[in-house]
Every structure is written in C-alpha cells, then in structure tokens.
Protein backbone atom coordinates (compact mmCIF):
# COMPACT_ATOMS: atom_id res chain seq x y z
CA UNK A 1 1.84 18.80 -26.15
CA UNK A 2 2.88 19.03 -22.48
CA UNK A 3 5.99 19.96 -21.58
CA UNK A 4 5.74 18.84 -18.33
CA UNK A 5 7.35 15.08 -17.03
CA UNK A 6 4.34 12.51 -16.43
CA UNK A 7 4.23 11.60 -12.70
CA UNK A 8 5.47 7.55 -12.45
CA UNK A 9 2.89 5.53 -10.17
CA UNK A 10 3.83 4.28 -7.25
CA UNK A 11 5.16 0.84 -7.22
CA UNK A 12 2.51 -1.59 -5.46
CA UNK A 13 3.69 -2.67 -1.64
CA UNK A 14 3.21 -6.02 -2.09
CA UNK A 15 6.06 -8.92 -1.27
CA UNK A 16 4.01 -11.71 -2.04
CA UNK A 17 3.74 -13.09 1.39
CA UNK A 18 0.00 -11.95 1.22
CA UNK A 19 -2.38 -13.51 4.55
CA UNK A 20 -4.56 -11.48 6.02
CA UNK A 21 -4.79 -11.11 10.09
CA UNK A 22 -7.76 -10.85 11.76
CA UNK A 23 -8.17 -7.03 10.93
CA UNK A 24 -7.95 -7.67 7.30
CA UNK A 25 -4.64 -6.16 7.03
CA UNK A 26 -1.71 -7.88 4.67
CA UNK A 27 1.10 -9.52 6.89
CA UNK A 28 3.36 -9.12 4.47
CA UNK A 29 2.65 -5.69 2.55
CA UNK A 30 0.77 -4.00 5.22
CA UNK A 31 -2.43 -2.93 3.34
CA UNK A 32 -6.05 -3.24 4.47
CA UNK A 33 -7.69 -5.37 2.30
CA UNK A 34 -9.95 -2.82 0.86
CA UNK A 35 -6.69 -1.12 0.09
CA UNK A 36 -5.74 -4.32 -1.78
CA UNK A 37 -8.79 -4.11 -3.86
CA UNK A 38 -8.78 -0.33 -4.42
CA UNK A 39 -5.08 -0.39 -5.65
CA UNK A 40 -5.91 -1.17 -9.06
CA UNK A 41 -8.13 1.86 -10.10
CA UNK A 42 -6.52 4.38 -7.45
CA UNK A 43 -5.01 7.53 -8.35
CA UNK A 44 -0.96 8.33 -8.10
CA UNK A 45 -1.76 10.01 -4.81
CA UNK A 46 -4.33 7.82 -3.70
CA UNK A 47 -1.36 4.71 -4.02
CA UNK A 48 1.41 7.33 -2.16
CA UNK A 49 -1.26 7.55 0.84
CA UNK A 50 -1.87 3.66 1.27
CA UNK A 51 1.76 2.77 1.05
CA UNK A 52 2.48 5.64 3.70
CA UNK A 53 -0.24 3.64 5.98
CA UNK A 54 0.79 0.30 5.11
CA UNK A 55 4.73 1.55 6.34
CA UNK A 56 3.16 3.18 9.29
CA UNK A 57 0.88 -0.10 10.00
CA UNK A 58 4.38 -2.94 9.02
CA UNK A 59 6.18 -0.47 11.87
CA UNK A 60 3.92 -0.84 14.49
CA UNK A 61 3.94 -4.80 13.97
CA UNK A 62 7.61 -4.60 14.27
CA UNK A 63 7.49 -2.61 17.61
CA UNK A 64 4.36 -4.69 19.13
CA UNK A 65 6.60 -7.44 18.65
C-alpha cells in the first residue's frame, strides 16, 4: 500500500450560467465546449490545464468589456 496522499481532482469550473457564444466557449465557466465534453474522462492535470484557460479566457471577457 502507498504511502503517498492521492491527488484530489480539480473541482469542475462550472457556475451554472452555461450559454455558449459564438466561439463555443461557456459565458459563464469559460470552457470551450469540447472542454465541456472532455471534462468527464480527463485526467487531474488535464482538468488543472482547462480551468487555467477557462480563467485566462473569463479575464479577457472582463477586460474586452
């Protein structure tokens, strides 16, 4: 048996205010919608990177603004 700790998953982006703009990305969470459906079956550092571009992507919707 392992002592080492088990890694927690990231906890999914979403803020249920889910619409889509015309580049497929998430309003409300950010995400691409093939990010959307990928999230399910993606790895622990698969999740870190699309939350990282989801920020990055919410950010520069607040700035455009």
């Amino acid at each position: 048996m392992s002592s080492e700790p088990t890694e927690r998953p990231p906890q999914s982006p979403c803020r249920r205010q889910c619409c889509l703009d015309e580049h497929d990305q998430c309003l409300g969470c950010g995400r691409t919608l093939q990010e959307i459906l990928d999230w399910g079956t993606a790895d622990n550092a698969r999740r870190r990177l699309i939350c990282q571009a989801a920020e990055q992507r919410l950010q520069q919707r607040r700035q455009a603004r």
